[in-house]
Protein backbone atom coordinates (compact mmCIF):
# COMPACT_ATOMS: atom_id res chain seq x y z
CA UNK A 1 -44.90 -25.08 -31.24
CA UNK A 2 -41.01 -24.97 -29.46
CA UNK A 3 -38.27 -23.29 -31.47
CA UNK A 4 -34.71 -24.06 -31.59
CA UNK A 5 -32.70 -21.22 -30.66
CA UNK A 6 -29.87 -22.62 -29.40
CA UNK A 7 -27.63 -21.52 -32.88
CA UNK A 8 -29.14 -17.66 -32.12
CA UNK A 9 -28.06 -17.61 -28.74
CA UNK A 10 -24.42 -18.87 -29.95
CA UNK A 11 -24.46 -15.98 -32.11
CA UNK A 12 -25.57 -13.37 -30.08
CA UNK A 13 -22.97 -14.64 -27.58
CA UNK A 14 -19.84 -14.53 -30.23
CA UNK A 15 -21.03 -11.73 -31.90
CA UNK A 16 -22.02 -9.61 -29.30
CA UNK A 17 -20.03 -10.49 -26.18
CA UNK A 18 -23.01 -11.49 -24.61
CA UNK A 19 -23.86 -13.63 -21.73
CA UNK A 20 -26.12 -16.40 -22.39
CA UNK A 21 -28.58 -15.00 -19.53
CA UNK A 22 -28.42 -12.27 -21.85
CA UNK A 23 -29.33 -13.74 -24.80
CA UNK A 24 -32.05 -15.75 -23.98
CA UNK A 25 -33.42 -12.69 -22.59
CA UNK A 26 -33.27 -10.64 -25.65
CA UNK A 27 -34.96 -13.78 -27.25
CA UNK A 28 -37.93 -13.59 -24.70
CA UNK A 29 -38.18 -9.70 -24.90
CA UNK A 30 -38.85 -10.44 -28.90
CA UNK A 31 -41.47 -12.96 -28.39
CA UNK A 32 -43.40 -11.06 -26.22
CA UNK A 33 -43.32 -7.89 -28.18
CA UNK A 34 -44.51 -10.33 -31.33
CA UNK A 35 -47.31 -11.84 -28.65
CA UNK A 36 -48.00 -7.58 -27.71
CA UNK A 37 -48.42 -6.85 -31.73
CA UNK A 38 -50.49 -9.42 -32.04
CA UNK A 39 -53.12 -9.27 -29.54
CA UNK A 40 -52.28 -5.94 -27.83
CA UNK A 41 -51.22 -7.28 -24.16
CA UNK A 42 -48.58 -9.26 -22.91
CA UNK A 43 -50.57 -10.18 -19.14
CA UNK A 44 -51.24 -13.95 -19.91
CA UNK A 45 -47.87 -14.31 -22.19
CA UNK A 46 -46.04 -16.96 -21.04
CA UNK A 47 -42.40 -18.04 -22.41
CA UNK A 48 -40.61 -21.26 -21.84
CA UNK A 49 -37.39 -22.81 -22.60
CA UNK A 50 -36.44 -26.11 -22.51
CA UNK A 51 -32.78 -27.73 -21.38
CA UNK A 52 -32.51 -28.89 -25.14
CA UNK A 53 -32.52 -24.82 -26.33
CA UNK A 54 -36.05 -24.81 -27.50
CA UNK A 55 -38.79 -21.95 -26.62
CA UNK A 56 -42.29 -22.11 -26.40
CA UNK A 57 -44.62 -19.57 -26.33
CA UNK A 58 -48.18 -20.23 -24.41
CA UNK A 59 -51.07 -17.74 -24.15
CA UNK A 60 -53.05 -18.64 -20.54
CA UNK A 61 -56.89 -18.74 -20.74
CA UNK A 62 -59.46 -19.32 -18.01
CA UNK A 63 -62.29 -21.65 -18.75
CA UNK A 64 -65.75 -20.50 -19.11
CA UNK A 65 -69.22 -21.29 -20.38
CA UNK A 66 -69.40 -18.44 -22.58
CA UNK A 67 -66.62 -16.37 -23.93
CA UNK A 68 -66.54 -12.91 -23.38
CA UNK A 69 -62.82 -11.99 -24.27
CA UNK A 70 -60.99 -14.77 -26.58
CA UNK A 71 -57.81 -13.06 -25.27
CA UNK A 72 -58.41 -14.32 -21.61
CA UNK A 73 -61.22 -16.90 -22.12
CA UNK A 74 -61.87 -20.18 -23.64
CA UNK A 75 -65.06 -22.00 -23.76
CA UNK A 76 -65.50 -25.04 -22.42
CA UNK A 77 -65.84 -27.18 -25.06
CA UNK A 78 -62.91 -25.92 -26.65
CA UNK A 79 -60.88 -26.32 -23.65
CA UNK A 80 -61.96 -29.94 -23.27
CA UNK A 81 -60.68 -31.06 -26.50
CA UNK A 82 -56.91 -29.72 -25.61
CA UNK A 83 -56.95 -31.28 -22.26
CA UNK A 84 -60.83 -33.42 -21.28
CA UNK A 85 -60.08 -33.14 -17.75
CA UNK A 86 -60.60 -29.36 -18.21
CA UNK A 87 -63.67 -27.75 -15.96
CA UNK A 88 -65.06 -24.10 -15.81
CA UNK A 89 -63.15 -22.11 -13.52
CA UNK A 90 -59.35 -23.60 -15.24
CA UNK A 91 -56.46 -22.00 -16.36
CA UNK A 92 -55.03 -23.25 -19.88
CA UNK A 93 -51.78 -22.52 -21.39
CA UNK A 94 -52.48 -22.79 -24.79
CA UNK A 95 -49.40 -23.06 -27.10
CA UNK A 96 -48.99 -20.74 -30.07
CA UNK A 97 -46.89 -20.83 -33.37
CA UNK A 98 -45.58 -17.00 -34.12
CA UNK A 99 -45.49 -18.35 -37.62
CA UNK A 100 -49.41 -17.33 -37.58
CA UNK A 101 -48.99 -14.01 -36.13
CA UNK A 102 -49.68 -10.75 -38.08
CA UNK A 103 -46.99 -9.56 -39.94
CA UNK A 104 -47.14 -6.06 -38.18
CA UNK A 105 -46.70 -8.21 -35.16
CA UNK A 106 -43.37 -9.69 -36.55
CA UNK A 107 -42.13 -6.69 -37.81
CA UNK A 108 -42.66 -5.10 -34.10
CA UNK A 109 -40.75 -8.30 -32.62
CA UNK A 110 -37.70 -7.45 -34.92
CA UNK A 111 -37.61 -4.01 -34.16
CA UNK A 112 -37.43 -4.74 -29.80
CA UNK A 113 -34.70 -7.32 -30.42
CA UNK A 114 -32.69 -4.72 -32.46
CA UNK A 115 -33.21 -2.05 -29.47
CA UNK A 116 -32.92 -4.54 -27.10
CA UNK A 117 -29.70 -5.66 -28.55
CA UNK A 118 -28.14 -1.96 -29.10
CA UNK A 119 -29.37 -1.21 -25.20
CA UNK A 120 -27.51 -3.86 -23.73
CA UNK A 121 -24.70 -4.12 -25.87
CA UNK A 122 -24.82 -0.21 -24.77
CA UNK A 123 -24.68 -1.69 -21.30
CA UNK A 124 -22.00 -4.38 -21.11
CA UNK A 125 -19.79 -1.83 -22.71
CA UNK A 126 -20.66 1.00 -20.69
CA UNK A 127 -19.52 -1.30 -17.62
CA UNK A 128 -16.54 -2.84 -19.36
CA UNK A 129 -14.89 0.55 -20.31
CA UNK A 130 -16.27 2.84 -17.29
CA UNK A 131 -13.36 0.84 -15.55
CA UNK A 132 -10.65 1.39 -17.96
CA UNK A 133 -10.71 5.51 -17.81
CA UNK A 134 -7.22 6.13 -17.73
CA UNK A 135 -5.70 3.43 -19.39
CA UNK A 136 -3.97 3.00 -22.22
CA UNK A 137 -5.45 0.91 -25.10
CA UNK A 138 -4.92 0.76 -28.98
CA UNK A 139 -7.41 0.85 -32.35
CA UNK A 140 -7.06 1.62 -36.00
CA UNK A 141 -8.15 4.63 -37.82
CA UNK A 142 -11.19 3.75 -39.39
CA UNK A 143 -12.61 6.87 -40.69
CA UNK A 144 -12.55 11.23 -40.16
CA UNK A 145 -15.25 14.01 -40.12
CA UNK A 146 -14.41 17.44 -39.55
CA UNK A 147 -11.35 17.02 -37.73
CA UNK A 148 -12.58 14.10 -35.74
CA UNK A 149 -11.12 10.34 -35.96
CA UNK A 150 -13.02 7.47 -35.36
CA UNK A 151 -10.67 4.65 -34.02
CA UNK A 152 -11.28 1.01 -34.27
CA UNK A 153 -11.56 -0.39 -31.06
CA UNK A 154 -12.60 -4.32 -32.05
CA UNK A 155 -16.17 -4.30 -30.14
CA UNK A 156 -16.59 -1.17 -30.21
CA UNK A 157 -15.68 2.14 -31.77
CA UNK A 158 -14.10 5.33 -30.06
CA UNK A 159 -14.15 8.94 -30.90
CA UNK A 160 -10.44 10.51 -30.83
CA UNK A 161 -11.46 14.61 -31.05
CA UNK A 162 -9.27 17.17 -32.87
CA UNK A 163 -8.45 19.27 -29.92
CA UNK A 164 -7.32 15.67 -28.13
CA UNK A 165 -4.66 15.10 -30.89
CA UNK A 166 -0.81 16.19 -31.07
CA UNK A 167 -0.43 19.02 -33.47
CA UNK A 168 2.52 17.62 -34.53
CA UNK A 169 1.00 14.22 -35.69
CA UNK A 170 -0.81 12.87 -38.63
CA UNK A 171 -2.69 10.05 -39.54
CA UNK A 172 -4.05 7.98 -41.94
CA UNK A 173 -6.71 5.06 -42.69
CA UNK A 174 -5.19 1.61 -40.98
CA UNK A 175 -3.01 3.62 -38.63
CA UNK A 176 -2.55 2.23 -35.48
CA UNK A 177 -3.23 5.08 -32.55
CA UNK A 178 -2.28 4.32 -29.37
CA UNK A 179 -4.02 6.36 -26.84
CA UNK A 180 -5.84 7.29 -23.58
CA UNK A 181 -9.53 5.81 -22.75
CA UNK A 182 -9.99 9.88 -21.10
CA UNK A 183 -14.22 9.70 -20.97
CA UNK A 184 -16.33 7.11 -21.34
CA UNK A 185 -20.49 8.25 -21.12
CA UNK A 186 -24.08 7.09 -22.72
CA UNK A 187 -25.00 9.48 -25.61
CA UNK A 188 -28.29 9.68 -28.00
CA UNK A 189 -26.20 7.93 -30.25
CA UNK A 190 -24.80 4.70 -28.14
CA UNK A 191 -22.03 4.60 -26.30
CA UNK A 192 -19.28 7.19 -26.68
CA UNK A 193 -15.53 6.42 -25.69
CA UNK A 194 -13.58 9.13 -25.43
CA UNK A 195 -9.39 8.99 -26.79
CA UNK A 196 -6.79 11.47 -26.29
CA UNK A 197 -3.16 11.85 -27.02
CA UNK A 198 -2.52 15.27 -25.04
CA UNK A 199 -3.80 15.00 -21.90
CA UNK A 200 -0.99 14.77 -18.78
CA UNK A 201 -2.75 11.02 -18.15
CA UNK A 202 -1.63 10.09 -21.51
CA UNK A 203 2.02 10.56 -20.44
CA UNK A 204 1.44 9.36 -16.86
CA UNK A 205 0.17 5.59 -18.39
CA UNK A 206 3.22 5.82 -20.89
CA UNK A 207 5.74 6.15 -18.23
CA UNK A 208 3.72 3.43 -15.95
CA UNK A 209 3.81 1.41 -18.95
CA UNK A 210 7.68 2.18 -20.49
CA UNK A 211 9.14 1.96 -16.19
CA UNK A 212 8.24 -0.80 -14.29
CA UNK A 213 9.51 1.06 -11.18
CA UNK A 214 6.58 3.92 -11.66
CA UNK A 215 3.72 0.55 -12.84
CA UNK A 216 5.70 -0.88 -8.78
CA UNK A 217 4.93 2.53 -7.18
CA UNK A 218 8.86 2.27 -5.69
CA UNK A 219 9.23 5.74 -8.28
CA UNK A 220 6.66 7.95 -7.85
CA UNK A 221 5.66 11.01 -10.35
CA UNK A 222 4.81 14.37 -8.15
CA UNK A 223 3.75 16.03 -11.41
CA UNK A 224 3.29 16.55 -14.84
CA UNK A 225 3.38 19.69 -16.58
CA UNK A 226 2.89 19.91 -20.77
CA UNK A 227 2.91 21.42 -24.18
CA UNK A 228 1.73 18.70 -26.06
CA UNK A 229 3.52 18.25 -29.28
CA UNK A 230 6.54 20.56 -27.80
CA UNK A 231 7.53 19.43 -24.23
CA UNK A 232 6.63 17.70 -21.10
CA UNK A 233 8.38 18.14 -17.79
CA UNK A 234 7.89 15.32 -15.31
CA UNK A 235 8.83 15.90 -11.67
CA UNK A 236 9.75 12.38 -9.83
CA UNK A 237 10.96 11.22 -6.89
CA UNK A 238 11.89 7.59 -5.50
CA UNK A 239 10.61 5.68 -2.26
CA UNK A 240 13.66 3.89 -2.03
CA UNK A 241 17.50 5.23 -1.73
CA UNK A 242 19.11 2.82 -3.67
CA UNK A 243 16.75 3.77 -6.79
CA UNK A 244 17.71 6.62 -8.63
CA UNK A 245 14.15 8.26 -10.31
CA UNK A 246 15.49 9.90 -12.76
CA UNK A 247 17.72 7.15 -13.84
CA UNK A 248 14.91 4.59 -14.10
CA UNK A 249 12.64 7.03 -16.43
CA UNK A 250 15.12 7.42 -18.47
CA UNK A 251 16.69 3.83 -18.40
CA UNK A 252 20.01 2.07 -19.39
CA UNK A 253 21.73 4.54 -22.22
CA UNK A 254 18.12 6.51 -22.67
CA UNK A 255 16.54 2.96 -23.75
CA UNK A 256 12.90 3.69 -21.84
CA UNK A 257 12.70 7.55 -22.60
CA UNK A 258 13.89 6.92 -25.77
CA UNK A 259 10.75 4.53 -26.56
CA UNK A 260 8.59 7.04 -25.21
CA UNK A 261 10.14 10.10 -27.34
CA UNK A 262 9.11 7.68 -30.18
CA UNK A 263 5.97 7.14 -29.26
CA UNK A 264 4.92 11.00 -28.94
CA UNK A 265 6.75 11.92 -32.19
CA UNK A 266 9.20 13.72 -31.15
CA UNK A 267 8.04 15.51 -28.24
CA UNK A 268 10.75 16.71 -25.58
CA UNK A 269 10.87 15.43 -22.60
CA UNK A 270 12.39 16.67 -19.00
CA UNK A 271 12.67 13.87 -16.91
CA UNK A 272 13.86 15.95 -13.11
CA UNK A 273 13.80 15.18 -9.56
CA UNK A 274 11.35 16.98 -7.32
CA UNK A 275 12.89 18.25 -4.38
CA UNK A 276 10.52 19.84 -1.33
CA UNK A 277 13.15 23.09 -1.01
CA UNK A 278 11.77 25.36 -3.52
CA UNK A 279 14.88 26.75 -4.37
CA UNK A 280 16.44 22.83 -5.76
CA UNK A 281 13.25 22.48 -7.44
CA UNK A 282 13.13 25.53 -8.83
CA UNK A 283 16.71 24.90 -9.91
CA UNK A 284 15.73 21.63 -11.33
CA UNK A 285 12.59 22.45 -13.48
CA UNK A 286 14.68 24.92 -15.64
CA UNK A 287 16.11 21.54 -16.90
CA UNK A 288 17.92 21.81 -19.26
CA UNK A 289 19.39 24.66 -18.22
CA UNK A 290 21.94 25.07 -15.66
CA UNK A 291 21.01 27.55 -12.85
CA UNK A 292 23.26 28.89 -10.71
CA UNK A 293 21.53 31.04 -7.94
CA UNK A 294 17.72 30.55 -6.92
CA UNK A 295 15.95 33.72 -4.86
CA UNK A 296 13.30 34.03 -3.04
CA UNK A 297 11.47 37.37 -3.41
CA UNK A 298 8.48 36.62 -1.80
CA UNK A 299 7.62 33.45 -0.24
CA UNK A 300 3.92 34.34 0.49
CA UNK A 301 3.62 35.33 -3.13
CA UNK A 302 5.78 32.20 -4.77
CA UNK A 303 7.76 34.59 -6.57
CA UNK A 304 11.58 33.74 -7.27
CA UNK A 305 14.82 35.04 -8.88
CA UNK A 306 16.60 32.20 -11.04
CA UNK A 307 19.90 33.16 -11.68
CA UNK A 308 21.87 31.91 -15.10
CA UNK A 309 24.91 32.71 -17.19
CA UNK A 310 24.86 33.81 -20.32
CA UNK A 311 25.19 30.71 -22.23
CA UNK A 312 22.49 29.41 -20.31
CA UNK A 313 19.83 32.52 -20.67
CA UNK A 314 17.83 31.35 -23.38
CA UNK A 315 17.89 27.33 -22.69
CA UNK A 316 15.95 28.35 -18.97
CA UNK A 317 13.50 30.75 -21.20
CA UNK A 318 12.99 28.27 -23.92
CA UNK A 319 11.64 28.94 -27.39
CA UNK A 320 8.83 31.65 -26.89
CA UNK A 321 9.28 31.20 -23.34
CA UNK A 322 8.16 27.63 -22.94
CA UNK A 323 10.53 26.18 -21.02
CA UNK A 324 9.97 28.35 -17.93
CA UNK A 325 6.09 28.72 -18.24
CA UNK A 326 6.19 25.30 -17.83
CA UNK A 327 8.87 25.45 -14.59
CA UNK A 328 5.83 27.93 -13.32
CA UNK A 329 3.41 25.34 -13.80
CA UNK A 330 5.86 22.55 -12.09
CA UNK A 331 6.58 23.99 -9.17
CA UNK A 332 3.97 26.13 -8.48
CA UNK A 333 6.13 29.77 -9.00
CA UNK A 334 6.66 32.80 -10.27
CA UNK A 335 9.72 32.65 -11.64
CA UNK A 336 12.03 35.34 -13.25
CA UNK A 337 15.09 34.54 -15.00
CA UNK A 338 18.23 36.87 -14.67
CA UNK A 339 21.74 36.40 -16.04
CA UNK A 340 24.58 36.54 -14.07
CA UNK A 341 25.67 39.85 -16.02
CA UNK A 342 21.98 41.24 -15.32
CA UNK A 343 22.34 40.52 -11.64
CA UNK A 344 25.81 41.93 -11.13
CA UNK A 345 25.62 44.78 -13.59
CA UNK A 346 22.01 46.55 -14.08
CA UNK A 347 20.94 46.83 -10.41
CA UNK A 348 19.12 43.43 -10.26
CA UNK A 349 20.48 43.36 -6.44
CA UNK A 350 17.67 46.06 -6.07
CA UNK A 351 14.95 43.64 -6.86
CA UNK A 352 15.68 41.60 -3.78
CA UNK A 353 16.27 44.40 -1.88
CA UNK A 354 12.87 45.52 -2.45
CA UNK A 355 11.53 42.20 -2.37
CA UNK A 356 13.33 41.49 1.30
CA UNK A 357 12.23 45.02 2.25
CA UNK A 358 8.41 44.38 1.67
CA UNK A 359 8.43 40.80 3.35
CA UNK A 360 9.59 41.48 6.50
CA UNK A 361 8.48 45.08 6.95
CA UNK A 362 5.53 44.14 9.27
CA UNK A 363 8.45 42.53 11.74
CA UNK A 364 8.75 45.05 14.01
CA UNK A 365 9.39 44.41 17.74
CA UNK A 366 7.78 46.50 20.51
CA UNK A 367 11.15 48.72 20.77
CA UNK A 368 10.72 49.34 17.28
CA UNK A 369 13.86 47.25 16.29
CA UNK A 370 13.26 45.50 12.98
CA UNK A 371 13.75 41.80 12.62
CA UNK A 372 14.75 39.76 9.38
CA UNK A 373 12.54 36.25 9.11
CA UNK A 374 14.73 33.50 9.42
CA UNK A 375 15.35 32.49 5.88
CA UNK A 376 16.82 35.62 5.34
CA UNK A 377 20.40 34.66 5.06
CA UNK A 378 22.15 36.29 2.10
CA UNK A 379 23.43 39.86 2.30
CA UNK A 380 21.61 40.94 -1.43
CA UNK A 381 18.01 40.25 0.74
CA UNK A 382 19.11 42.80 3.26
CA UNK A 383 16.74 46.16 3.27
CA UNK A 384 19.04 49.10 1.97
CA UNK A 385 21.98 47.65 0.62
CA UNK A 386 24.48 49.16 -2.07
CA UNK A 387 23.63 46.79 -5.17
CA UNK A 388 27.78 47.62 -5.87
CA UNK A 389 28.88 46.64 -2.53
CA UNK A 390 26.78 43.36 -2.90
CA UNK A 391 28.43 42.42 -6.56
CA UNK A 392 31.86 43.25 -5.32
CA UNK A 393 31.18 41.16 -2.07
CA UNK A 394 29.75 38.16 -4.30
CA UNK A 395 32.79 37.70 -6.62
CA UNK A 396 35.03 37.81 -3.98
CA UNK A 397 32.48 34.66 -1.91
CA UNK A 398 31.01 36.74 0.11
CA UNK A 399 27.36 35.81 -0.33
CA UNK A 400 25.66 35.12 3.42
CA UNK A 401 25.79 37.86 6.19
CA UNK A 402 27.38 35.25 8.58
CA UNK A 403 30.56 35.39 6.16
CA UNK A 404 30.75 39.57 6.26
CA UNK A 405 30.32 39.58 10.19
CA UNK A 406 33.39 37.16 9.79
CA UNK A 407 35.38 39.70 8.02
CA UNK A 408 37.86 41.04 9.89
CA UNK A 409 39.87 44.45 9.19
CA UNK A 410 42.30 43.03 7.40
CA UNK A 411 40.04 40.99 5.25
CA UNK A 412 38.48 44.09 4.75
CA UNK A 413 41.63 45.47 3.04
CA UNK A 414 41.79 43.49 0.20
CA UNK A 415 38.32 45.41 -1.41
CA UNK A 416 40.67 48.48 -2.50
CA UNK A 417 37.44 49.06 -4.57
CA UNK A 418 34.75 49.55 -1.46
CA UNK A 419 35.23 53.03 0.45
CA UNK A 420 35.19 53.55 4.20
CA UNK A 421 31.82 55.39 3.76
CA UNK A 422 30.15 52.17 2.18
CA UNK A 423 31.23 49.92 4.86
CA UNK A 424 30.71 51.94 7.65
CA UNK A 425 26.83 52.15 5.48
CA UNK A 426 26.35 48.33 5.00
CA UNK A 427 27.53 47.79 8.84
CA UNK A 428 24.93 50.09 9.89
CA UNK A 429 22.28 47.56 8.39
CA UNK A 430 24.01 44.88 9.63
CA UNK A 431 23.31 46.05 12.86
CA UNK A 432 19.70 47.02 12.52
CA UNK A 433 18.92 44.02 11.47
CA UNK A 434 20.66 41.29 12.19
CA UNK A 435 21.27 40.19 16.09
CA UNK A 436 24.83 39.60 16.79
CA UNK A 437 24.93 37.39 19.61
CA UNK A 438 28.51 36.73 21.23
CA UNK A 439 29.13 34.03 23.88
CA UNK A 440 31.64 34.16 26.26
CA UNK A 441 32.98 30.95 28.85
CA UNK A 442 32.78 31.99 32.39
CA UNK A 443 36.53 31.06 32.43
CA UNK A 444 37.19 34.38 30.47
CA UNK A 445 34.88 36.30 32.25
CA UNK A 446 36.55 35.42 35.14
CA UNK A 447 39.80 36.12 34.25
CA UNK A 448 38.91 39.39 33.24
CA UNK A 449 37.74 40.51 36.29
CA UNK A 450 40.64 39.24 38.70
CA UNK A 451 42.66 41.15 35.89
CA UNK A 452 40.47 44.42 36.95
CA UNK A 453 41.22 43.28 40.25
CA UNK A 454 44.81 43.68 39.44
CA UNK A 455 44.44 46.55 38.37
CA UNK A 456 42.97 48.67 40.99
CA UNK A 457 45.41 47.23 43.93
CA UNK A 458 48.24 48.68 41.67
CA UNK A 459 46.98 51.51 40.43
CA UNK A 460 46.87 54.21 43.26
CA UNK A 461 46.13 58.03 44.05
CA UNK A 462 48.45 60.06 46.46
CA UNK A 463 46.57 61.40 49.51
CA UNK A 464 48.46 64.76 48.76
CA UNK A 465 48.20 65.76 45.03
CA UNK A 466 46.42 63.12 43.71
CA UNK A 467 49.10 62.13 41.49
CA UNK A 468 48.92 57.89 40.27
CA UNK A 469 51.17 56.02 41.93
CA UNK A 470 52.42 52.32 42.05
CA UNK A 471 52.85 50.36 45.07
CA UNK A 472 56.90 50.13 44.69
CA UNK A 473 57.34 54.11 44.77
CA UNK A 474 58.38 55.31 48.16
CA UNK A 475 58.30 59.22 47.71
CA UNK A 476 55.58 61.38 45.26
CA UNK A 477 56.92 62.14 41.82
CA UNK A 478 54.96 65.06 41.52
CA UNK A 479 54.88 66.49 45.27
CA UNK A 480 57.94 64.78 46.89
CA UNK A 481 55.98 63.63 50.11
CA UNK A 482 56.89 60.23 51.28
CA UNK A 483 54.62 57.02 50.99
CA UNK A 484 53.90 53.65 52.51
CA UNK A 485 51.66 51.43 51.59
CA UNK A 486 49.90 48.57 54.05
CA UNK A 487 49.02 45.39 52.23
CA UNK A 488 45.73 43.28 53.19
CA UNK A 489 44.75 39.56 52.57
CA UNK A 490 41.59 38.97 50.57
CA UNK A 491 39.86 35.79 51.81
């Protein structure tokens, strides 16, 4: 007897997203487990459907004289009343009606569809949303369990964990959360889909979806670095001249990180330039704090000196010292934060003496001379300097050891407050360390020696006393005895 199911397979297909291949599937998989209930094997089962939507279930029996098995036989006689051409030795499809199967048989049908249907619903979501990690998509708070919210997702629903959720937002049934699709995986349960709201890839598909320089790839983000619910620093930097990165995060009169403020509540947001140099990018992740001075202590180590005034001390620390644990994070350093009153006053000059001291203490030449590296280029990094003599030398300009080898005496007179014992001490480093090298033209070199030249035709001895003479003198001051002098031409 054929069935209509063309009005199931509509509604599996709007109800459940599925294909129509996968609908008349699920349809077949629930016959035969009715046909399975029913006479315990599925072997000579056969399903058809027909162009028109209809499905017909057959049993196929082989003819024979006597029946042994009524699952897999008919008799003869039997056979030759469905079809009188039938012989021993055929194959029948005989048609059933499920309508006469067992009820335990029915009941086991309905069961397979309903796993059948949760497995590949399972299924076509798994593959539509395995894709989508990383995006951005939007549900409604539907209901909460011990911290966790279950979100609306339309064909679906997602699970949206406490520890995935701003500490600084709340919510409530009907809300609409935006958030990250962060996992998506196959549990004992169906299909779980992961949300979050504080992960860095939550802030990354904001700005890709807030700048449509970032979504073009013409800005690109370096980094991301956050606190959720407190601040997020976001290092950027453009593939084009003409585009400013930071402008286009932040957009005409703050318009884009404005939107994006309002979308995390609240949160802060550092929007700075990444810069390769270390010491500019160290300078800009203190944002929003202006630095003045960045040091290196120890390259190999990534440990640094940011230098601030006063005003600007605690904006660079941040509350609880947020703002520069996440600088650390940014750029990848260890930095410590000085003001300029620290530096100059308390001795901080030390620090990068000591710092300067242990980096380049291996460089020792085979005369034993000791070389700085060659970013080694202001005079606090030199080994053994006067922290005083440094201060008194930086508020005056004097920062780089090019500029004090520059100094001449008289410059030199104008620090009424440095003593002839500490420069005579800071130009004995000066000289370990650094290599003066002086180039001379071989016009002045030359002119030199035709002035020694000079010099020794008119300079002379007398043969007496040995008393200098000059060649104009005709008698000895000293002895009295009377001179000439012959004169000879020098090719």
């Amino acid at each position: 007897m054929a069935i209509n199911v063309s009005e199931a397979v509509s509604q599996l297909i709007q109800d459940r997203g599925m294909s129509e291949d996968l609908a008349f599937r699920t349809i077949e998989q629930m016959l035969l487990a009715a046909y399975k209930g029913n006479f315990g094997t599925v072997d000579n089962a056969v399903i058809r459907f027909g162009d028109d939507g209809s499905v017909s279930m057959y049993a196929r029996r082989k003819v024979v004289e006597y029946v042994h098995d009524p699952i897999y036989e008919i008799d003869i006689e039997e056979a030759q009343q469905l079809n009188h051409e039938a012989t021993e030795g055929d194959e029948l499809l005989i048609e059933l009606d499920p309508k006469n199967f067992s009820r335990n048989s029915i009941h086991a049908a309905k069961r397979t569809a309903a796993q059948s249907l949760r497995d590949i619903q399972k299924d076509t979501l798994y593959s539509e949303y395995k894709d989508r990690v990383g995006e951005i998509i939007v549900g409604y708070y539907q209901r909460e369990r011990d911290g966790t919210i279950y979100v609306d997702l339309g064909r679906t629903e997602g699970i949206f964990p406490k520890e995935f959720q701003s500490p600084i937002e709340s919510y409530h049934v009907g809300d609409r959360i935006r958030s990250l699709i962060y996992k998506v995986q196959k549990g004992d349960s169906g299909l779980q889909i992961i949300l979050s709201r504080t992960h860095n890839e939550f802030i990354r598909a904001i700005f890709e979806l807030e700048v449509p320089e970032i979504y073009d790839r013409i800005v690109e983000i370096h980094k991301i670095v956050r606190k959720p619910g407190y601040r997020t620093k976001i290092a950027v930097y453009s593939n084009r001249e003409d585009i400013d990165p930071v402008g286009a995060c932040v957009g005409m009169r703050g318009s884009r990180i404005q939107s994006i403020i309002k979308e995390l509540e609240g949160e802060k947001i550092d929007v700075l330039r990444y810069d390769p140099d270390p010491r500019h990018f160290i300078k800009n992740a203190l944002a929003p704090a202006a630095v003045q001075e960045v040091f290196i202590l120890n390259e190999a180590k990534h440990d640094a000196l940011a230098i601030v005034s006063e005003e600007q001390f605690f904006p660079a620390i941040g509350k609880q010292g947020l703002n520069v644990r996440l600088a650390n994070r940014l750029v990848d350093w260890n930095i410590d934060v000085k003001t300029e009153k620290d530096f100059k006053e308390k001795g901080i000059v030390s620090e990068l003496t000591k710092a300067a001291t242990d980096l380049f203490s291996d460089a020792v030449e085979e005369d034993g001379h000791e070389e700085l590296p060659d970013e080694i280029e202001h005079i606090a990094e030199l080994p053994g300097v006067d922290p005083a003599v440094v201060s008194l030398l930086l508020e005056a300009g004097i920062d780089y050891i090019e500029d004090f080898i520059n100094l001449s005496d008289k410059d030199r007179l104008q620090f009424e407050t440095i003593n002839a014992e500490q420069w005579e001490h800071l130009n004995a480093i000066v000289e370990k360390y650094v290599e003066i090298v002086e180039e001379e033209s071989e016009e002045i070199v030359e002119e030199e020696a035709e002035f020694e030249e000079e010099d020794e035709e008119e300079v002379l001895e007398c043969p007496e006393c040995g008393a200098l003479l000059t060649i104009d003198m005709l008698r000895c001051p000293s002895c009295g005895v009377g001179l000439s002098f012959e004169t000879s031409s020098k090719d």
